[in-house]
C-alpha atoms as a PDB file:
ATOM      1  CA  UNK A   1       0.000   0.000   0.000  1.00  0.00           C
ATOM      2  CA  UNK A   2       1.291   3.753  -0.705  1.00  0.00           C
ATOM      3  CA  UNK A   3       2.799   5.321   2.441  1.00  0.00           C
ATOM      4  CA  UNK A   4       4.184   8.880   0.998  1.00  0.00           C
ATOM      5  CA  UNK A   5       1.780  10.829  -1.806  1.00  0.00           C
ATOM      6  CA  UNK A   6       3.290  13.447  -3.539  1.00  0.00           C
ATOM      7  CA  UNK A   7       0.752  15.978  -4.214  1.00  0.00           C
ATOM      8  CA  UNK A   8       1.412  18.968  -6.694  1.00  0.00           C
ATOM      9  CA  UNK A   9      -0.954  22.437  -5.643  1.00  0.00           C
ATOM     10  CA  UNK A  10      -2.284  25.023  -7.979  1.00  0.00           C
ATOM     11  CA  UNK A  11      -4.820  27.575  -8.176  1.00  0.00           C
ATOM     12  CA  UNK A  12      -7.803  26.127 -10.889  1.00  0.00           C
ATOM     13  CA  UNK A  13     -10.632  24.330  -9.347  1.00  0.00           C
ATOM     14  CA  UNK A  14      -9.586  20.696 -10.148  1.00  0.00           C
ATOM     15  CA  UNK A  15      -6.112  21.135  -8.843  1.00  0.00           C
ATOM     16  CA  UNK A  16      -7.677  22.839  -5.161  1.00  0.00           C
ATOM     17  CA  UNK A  17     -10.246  20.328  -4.816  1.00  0.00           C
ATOM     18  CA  UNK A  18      -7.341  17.490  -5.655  1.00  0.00           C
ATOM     19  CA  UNK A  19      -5.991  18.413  -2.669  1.00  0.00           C
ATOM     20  CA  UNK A  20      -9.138  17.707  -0.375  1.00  0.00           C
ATOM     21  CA  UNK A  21      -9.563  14.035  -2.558  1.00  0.00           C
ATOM     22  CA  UNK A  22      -5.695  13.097  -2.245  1.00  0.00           C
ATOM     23  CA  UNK A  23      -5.943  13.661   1.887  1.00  0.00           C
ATOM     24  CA  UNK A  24      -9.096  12.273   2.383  1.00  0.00           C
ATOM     25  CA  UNK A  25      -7.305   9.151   0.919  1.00  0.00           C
ATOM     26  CA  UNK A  26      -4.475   9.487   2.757  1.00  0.00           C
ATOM     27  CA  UNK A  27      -6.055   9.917   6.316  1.00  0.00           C
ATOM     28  CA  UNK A  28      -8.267   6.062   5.280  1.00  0.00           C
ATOM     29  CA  UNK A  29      -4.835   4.665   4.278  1.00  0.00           C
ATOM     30  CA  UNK A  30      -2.738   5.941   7.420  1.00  0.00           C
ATOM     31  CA  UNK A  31      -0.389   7.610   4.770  1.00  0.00           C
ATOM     32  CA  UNK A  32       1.950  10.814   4.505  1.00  0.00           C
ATOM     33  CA  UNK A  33       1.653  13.515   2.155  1.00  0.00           C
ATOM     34  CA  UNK A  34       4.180  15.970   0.601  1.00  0.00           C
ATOM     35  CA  UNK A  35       2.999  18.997  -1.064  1.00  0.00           C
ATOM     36  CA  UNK A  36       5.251  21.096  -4.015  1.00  0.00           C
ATOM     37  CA  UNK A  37       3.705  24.257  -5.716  1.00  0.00           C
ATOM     38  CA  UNK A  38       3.939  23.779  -9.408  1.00  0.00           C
ATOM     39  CA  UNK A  39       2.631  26.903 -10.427  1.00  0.00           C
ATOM     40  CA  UNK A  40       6.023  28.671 -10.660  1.00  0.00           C
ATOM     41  CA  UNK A  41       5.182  32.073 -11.370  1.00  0.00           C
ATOM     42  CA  UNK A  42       7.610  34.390 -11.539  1.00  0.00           C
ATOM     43  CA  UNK A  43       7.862  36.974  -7.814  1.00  0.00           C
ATOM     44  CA  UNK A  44       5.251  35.209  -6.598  1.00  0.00           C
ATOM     45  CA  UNK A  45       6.501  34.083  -3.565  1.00  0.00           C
ATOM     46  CA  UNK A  46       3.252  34.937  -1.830  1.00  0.00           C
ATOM     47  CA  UNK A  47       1.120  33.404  -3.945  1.00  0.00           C
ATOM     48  CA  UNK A  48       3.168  29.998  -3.096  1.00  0.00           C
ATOM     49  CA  UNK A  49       2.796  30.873   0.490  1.00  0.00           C
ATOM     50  CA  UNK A  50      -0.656  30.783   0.273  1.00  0.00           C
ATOM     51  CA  UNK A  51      -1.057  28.001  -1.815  1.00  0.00           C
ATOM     52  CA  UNK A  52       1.145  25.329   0.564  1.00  0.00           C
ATOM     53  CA  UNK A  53      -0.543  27.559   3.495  1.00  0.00           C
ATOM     54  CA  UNK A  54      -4.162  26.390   2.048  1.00  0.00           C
ATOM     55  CA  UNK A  55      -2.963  22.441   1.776  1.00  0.00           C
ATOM     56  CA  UNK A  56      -0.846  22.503   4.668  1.00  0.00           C
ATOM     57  CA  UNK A  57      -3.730  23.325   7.269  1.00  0.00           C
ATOM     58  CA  UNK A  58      -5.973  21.275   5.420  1.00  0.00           C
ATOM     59  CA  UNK A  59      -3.660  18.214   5.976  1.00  0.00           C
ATOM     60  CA  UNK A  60      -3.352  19.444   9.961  1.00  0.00           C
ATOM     61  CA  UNK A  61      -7.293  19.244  10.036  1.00  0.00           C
ATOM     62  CA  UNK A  62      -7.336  16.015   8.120  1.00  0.00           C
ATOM     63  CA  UNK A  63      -4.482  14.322  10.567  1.00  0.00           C
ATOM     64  CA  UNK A  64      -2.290  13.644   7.570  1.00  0.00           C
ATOM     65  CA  UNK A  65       1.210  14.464   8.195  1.00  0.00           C
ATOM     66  CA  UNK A  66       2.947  16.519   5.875  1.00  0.00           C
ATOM     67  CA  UNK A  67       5.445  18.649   4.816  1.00  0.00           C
ATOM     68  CA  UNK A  68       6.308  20.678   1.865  1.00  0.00           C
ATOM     69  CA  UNK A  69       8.707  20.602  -0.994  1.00  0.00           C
ATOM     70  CA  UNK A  70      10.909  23.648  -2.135  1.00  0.00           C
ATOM     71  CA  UNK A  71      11.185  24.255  -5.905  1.00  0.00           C
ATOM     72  CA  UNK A  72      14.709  24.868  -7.092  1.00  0.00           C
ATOM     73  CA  UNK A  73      15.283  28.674  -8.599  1.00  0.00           C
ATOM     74  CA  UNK A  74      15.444  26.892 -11.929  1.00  0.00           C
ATOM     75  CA  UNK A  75      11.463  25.588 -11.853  1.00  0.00           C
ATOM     76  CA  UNK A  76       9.867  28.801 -12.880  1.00  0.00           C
ATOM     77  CA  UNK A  77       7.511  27.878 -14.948  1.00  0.00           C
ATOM     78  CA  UNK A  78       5.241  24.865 -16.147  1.00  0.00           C
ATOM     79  CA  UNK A  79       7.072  21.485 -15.472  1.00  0.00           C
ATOM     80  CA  UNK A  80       7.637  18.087 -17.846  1.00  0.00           C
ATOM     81  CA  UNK A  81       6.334  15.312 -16.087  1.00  0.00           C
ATOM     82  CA  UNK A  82       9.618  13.792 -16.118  1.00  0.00           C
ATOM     83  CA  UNK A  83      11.012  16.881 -13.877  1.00  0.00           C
ATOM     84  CA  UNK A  84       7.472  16.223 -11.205  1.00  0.00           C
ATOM     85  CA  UNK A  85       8.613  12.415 -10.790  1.00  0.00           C
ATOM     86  CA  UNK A  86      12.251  13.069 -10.308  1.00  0.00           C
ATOM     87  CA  UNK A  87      11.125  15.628  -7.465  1.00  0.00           C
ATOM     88  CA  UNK A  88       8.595  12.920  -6.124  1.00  0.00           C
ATOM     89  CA  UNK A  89      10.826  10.082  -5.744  1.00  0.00           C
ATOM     90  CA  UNK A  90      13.845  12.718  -4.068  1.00  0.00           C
ATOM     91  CA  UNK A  91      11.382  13.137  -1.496  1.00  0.00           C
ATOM     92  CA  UNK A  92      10.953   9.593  -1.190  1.00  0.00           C
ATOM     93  CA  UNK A  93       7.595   9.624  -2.601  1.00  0.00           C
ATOM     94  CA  UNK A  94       5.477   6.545  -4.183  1.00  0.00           C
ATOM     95  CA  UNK A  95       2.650   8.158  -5.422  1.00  0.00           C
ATOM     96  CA  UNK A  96       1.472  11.324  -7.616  1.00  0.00           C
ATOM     97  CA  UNK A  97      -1.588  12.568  -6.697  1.00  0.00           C
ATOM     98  CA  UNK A  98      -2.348  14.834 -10.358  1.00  0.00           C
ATOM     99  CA  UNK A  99      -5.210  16.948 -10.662  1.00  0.00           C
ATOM    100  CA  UNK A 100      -7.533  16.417 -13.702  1.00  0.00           C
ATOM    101  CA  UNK A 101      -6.590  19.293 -15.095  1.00  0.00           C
ATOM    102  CA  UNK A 102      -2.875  18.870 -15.006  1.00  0.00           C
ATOM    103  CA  UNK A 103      -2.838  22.694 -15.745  1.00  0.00           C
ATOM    104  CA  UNK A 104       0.903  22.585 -13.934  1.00  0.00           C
ATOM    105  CA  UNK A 105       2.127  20.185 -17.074  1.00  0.00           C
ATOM    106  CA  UNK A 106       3.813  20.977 -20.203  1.00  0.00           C
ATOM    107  CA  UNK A 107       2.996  19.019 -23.287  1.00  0.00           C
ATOM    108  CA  UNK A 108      -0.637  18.806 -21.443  1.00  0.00           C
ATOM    109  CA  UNK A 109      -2.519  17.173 -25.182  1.00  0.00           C
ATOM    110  CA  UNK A 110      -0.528  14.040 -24.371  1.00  0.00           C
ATOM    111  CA  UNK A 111      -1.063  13.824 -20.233  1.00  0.00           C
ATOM    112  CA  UNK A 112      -2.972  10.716 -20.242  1.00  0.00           C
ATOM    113  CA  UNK A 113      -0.121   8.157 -22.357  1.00  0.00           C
ATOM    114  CA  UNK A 114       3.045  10.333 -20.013  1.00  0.00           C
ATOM    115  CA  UNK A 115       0.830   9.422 -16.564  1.00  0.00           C
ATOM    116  CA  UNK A 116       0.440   5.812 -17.966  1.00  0.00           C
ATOM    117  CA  UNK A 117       4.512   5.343 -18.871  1.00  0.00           C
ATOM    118  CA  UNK A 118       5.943   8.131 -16.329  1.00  0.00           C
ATOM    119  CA  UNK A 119       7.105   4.982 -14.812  1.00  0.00           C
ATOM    120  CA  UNK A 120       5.451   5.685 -11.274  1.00  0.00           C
ATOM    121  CA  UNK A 121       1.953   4.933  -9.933  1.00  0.00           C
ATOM    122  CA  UNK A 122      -0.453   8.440 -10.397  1.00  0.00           C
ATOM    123  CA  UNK A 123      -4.090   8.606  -8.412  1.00  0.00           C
ATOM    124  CA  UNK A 124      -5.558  11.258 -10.478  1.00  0.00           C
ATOM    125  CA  UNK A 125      -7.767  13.011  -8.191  1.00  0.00           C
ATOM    126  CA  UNK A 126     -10.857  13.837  -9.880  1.00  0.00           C
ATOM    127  CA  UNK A 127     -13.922  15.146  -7.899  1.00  0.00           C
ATOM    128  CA  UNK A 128     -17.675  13.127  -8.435  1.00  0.00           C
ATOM    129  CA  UNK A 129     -19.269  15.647 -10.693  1.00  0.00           C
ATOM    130  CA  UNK A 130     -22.314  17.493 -10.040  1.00  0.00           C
ATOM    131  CA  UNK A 131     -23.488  20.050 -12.216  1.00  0.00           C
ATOM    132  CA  UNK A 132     -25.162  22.188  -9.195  1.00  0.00           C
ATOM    133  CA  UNK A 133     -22.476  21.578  -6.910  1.00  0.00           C
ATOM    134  CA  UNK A 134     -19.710  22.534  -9.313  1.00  0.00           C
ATOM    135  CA  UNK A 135     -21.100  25.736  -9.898  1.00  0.00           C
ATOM    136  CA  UNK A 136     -21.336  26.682  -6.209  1.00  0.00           C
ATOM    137  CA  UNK A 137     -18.419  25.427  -5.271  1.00  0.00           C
ATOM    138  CA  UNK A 138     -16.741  27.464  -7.985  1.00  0.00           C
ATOM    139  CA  UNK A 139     -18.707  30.320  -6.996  1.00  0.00           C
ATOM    140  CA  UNK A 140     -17.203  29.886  -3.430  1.00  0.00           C
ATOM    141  CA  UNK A 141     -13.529  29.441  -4.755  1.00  0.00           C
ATOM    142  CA  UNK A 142     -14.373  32.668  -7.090  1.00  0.00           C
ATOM    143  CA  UNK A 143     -14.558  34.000  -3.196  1.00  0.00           C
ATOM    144  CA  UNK A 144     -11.418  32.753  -2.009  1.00  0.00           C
ATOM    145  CA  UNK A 145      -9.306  33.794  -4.899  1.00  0.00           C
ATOM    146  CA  UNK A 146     -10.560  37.671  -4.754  1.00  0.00           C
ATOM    147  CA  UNK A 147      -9.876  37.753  -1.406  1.00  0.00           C
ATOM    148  CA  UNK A 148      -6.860  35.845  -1.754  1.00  0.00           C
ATOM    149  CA  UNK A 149      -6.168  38.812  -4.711  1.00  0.00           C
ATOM    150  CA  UNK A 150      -7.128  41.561  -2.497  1.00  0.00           C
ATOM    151  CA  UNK A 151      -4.459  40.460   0.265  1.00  0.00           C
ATOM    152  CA  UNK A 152      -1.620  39.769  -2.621  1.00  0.00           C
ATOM    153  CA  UNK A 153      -2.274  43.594  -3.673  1.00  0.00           C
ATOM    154  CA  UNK A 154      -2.112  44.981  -0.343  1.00  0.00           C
ATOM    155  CA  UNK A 155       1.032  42.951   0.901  1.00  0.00           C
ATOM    156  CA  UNK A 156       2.954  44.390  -1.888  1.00  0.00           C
ATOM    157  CA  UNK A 157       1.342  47.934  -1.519  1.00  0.00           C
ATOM    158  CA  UNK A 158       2.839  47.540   1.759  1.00  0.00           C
ATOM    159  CA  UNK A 159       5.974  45.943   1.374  1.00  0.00           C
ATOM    160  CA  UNK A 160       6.847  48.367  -1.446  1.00  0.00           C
ATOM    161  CA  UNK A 161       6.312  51.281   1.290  1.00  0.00           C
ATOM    162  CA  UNK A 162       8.603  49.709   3.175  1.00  0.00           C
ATOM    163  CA  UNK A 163      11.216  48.644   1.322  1.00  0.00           C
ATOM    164  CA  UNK A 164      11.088  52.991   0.141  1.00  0.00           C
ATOM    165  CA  UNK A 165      11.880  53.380   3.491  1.00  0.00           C
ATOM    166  CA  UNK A 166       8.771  55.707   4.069  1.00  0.00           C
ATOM    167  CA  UNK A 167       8.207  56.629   7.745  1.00  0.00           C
ATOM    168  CA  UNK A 168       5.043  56.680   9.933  1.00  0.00           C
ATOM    169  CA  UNK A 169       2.762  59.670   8.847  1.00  0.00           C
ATOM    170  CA  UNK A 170       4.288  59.519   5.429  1.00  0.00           C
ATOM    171  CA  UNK A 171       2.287  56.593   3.899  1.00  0.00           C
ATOM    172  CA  UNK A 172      -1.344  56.851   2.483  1.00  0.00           C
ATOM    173  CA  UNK A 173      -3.371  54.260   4.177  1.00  0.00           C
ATOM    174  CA  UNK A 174      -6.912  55.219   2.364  1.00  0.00           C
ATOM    175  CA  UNK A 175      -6.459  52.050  -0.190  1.00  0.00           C
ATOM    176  CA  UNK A 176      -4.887  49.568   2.650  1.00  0.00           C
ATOM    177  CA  UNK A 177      -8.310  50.358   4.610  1.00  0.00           C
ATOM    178  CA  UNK A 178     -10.367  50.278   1.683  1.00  0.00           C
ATOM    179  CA  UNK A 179      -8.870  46.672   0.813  1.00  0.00           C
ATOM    180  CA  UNK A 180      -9.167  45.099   4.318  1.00  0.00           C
ATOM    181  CA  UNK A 181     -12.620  46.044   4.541  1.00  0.00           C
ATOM    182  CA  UNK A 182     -13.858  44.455   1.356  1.00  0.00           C
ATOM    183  CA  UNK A 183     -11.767  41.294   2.484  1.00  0.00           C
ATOM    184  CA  UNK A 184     -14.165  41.815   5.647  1.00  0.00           C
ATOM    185  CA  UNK A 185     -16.941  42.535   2.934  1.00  0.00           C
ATOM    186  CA  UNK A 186     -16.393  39.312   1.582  1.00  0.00           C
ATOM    187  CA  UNK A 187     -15.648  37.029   4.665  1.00  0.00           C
ATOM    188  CA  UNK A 188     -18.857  38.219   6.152  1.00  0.00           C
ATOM    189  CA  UNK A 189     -21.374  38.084   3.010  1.00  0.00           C
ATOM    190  CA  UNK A 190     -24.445  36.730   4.349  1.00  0.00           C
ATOM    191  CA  UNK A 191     -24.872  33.135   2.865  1.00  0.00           C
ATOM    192  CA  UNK A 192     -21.430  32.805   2.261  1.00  0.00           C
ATOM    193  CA  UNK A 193     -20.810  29.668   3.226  1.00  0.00           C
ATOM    194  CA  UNK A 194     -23.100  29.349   5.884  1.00  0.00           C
ATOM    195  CA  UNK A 195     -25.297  27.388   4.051  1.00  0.00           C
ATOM    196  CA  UNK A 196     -23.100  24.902   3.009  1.00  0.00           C
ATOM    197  CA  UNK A 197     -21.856  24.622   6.508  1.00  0.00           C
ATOM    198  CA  UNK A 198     -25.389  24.480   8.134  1.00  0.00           C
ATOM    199  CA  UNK A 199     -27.028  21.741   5.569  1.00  0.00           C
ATOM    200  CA  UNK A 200     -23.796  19.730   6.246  1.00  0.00           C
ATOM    201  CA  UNK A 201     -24.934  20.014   9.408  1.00  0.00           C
ATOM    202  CA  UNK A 202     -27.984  19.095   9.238  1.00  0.00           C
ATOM    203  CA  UNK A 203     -26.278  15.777   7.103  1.00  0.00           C
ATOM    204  CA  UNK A 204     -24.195  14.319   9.216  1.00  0.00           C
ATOM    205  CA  UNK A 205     -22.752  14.849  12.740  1.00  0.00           C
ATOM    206  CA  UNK A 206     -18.768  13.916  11.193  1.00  0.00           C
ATOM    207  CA  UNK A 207     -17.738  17.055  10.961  1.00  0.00           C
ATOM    208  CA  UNK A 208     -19.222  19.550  13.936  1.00  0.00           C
ATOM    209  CA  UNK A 209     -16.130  19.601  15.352  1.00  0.00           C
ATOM    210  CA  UNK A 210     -14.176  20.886  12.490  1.00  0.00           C
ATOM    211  CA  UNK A 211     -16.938  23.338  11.549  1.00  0.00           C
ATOM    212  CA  UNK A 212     -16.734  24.697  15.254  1.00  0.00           C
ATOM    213  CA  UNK A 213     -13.810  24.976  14.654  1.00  0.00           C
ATOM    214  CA  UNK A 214     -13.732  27.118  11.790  1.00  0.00           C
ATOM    215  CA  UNK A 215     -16.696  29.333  13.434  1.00  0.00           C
ATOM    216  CA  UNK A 216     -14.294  30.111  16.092  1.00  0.00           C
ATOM    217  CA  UNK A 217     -11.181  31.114  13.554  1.00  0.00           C
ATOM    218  CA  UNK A 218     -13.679  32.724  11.556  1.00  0.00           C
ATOM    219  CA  UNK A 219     -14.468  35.155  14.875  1.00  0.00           C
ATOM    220  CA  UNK A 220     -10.836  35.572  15.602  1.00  0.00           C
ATOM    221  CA  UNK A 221     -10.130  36.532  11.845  1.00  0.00           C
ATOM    222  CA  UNK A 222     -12.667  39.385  12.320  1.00  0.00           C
ATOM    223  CA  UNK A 223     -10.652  40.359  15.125  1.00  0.00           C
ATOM    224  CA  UNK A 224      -7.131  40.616  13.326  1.00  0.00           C
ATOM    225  CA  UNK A 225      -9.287  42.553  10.156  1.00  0.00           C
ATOM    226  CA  UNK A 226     -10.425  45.026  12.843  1.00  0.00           C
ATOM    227  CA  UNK A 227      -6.922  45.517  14.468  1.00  0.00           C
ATOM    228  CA  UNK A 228      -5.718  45.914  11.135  1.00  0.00           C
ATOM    229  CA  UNK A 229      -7.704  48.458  10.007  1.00  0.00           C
ATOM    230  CA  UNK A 230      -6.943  50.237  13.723  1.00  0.00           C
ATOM    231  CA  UNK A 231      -3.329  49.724  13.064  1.00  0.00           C
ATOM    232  CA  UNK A 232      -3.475  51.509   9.820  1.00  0.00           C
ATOM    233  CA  UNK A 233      -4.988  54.641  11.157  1.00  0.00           C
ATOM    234  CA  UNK A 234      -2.096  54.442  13.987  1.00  0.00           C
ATOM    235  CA  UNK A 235       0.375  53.933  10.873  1.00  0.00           C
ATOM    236  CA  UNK A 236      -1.411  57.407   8.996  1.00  0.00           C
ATOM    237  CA  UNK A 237      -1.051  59.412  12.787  1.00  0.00           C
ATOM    238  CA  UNK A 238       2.724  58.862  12.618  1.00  0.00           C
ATOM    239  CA  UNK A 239       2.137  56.522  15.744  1.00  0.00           C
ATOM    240  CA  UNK A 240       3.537  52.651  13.879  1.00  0.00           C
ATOM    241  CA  UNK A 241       6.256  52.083  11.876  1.00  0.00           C
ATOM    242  CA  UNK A 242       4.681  50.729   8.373  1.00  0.00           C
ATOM    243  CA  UNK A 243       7.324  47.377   9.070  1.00  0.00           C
ATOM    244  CA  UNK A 244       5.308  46.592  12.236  1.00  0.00           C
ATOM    245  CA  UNK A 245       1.677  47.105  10.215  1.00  0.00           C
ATOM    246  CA  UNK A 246       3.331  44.707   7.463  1.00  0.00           C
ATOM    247  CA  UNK A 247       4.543  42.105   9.792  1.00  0.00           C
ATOM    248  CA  UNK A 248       0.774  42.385  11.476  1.00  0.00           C
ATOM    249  CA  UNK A 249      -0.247  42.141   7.961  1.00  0.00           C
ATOM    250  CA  UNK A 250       1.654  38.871   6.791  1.00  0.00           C
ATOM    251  CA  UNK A 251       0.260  37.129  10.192  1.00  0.00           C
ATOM    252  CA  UNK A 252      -3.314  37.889   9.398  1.00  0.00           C
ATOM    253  CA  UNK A 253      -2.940  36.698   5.641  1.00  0.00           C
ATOM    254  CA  UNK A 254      -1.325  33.501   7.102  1.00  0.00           C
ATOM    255  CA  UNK A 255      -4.343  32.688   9.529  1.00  0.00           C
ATOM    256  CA  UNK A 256      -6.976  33.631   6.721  1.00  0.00           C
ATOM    257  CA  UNK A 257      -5.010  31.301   4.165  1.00  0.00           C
ATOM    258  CA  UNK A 258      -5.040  28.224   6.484  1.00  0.00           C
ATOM    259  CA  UNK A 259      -8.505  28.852   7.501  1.00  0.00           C
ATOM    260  CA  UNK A 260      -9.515  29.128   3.547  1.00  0.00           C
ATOM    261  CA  UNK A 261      -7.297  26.069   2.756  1.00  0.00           C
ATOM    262  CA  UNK A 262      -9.699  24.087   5.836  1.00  0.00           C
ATOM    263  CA  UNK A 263     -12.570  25.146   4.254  1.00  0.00           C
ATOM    264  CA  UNK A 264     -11.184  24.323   0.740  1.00  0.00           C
ATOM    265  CA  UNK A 265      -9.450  20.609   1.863  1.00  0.00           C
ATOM    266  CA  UNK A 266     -12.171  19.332   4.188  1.00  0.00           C
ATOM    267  CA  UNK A 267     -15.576  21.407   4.316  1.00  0.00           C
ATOM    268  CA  UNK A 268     -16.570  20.914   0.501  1.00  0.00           C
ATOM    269  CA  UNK A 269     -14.807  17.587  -0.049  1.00  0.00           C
ATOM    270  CA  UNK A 270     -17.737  16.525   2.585  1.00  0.00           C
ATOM    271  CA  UNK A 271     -20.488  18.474   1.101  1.00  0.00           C
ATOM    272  CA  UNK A 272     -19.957  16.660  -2.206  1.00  0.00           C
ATOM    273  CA  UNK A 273     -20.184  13.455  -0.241  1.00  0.00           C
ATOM    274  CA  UNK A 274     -22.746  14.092   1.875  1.00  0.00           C
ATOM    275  CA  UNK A 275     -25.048  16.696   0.178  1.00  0.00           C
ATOM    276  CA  UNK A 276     -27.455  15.571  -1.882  1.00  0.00           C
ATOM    277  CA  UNK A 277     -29.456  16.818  -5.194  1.00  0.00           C
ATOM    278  CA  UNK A 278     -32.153  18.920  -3.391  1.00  0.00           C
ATOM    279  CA  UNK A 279     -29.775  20.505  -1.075  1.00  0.00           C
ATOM    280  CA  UNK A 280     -27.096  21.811  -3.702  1.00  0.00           C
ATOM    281  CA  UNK A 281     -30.276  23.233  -5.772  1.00  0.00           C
ATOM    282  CA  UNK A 282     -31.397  25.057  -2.603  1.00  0.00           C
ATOM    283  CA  UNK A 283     -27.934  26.491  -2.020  1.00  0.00           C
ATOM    284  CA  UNK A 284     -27.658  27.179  -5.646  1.00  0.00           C
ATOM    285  CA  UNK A 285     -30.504  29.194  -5.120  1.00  0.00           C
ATOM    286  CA  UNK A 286     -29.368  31.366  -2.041  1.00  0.00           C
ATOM    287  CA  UNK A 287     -26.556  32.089  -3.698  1.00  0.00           C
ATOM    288  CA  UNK A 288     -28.015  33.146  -6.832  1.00  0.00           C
ATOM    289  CA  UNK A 289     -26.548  30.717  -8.339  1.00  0.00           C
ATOM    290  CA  UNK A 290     -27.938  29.941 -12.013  1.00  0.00           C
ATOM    291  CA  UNK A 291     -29.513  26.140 -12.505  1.00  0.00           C
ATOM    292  CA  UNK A 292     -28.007  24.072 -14.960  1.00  0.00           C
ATOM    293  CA  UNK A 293     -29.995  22.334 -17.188  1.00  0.00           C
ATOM    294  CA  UNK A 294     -32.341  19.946 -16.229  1.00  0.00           C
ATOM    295  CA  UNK A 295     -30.846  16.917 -18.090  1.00  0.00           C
ATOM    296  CA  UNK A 296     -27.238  17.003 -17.021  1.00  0.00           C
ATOM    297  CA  UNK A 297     -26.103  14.563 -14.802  1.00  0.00           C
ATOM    298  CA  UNK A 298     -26.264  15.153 -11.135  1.00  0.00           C
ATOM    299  CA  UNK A 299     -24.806  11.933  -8.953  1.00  0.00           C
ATOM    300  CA  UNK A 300     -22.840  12.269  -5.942  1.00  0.00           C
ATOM    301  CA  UNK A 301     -23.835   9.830  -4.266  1.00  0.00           C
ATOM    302  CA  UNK A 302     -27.195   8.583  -1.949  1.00  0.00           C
ATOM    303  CA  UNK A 303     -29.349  11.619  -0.701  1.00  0.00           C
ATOM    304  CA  UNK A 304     -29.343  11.907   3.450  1.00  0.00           C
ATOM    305  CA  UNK A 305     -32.092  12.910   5.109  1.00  0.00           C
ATOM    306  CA  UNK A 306     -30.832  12.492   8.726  1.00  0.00           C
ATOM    307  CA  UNK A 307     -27.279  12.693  10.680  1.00  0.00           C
ATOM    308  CA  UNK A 308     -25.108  10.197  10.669  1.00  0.00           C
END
């Protein structure tokens, strides 16, 4: 049986909801898991943070032990296949855990004969479809990545500030509020994900903890938004040094990543399994989602009507 998956992150849909299908497997299996951005893009070292951030706390929430690769200054950009194994088996890996969209692959038209000869076992991690439920989910992800866009901005707003060597007083922080409180805006939208969270609920009993869990980081995430936007005004007065504000900044990023990654690894890997047809039409609906059409396929599994 595989003890050590070696599971490449991105930023599309398939590759983040690989992540959530490779560590549920994982956790059933009693196996290890080591994660490697293979995005590449150039100066984006944020961007990677978050991205190992997200999988990283979703493993911790799973149970799955796991640690993360480094990619070597010369991986910039899109990788051969060849180059992914070579970095899997260094890190002692036997398995590749690929998303469906192998979107971090060159030479992508001929993926499926270089998975089947790459000359190591791949799981290709491919979520159940469901029309509904693929178009909230990617309606929620849609969320994620323009918050996860809004905090990428201001970090480097920031960071550029203080890198100038500007002093307290002498930096505008007009935008830098303006940002944190439509990442506020957008953590706090009514219906959010609350009604994912509250039919899952209502599904099974599995995963109160973990969704008590994210209530509570969701408070304390309000909190570091609202000190934030207090420490900015101190930074306008002349009464912080912009460092401080940025090193307040990075910290609050960090926690919102890893509590976006929890919701992204283990929170909709669950709805899909335990959510059935009725339910993702009704959330659909209260998120103005629009309804697919009536004869594509919709299986995910057996309806619940009860906990489990």
């Amino acid at each position: 049986m595989y003890r050590h998956f070696f599971v490449p992150v991105g930023g599309t849909d398939p590759a983040i909801e690989a992540v959530g299908h490779a560590l549920e497997f994982a956790r059933s299996i009693g196996a290890r898991v080591t994660f490697f951005d293979a995005c590449g893009e150039a100066s984006a070292e944020n961007r990677t943070a978050e991205r190992l951030a997200k999988a990283e706390a979703a493993a911790r929430a799973h149970g799955v032990p796991c640690e993360s690769a480094s990619r070597a200054p010369a991986h910039t950009a899109n990788l051969a296949l060849e180059v992914i194994v070579e970095l899997a088996r260094a890190q002692g890996c036997d398995l590749l855990c690929a998303p469906t969209d192998a979107s971090w692959l060159i030479r992508r038209q001929h993926t499926g004969d270089a998975f089947a000869s790459c000359g190591m076992p791949v799981l290709m991690c491919a979520a159940p479809r469901h029309r509904v439920a693929d178009l909230v989910i990617a309606k929620l992800l849609g969320q994620h990545r323009a918050i996860g866009a809004l905090l990428h901005d201001l970090l480097g707003e920031v960071h550029s500030a203080v890198s100038r060597g500007q002093s307290s007083g002498a930096v505008v922080m007009d935008s830098p509020v303006a940002a944190l409180r439509n990442v506020q805006s957008l953590r706090n939208r009514p219906g959010r994900d609350a009604c994912v969270f509250a039919r899952l609920r209502e599904r099974t009993s599995a995963f109160d903890a973990e969704l008590a869990e994210l209530e509570r980081q969701h408070r304390h995430e309000n909190r570091l938004l609202g000190a934030l936007i207090d420490s900015a005004r101190t930074v306008a007065k002349g009464e912080l040094p912009p460092a401080c504000f940025e090193q307040q900044l990075q910290t609050c990023a960090q926690f919102i990543w890893e509590h976006m990654g929890r919701e992204e690894g283990v929170i909709l890997p669950a709805a899909r399994r335990y959510l059935s047809d009725a339910d993702w039409q009704e959330i659909g609906a209260a998120l103005a989602v629009a309804a697919p059409s009536a004869n594509l396929e919709h299986t995910i599994g057996e309806p619940r009507g009860s906990r489990a």
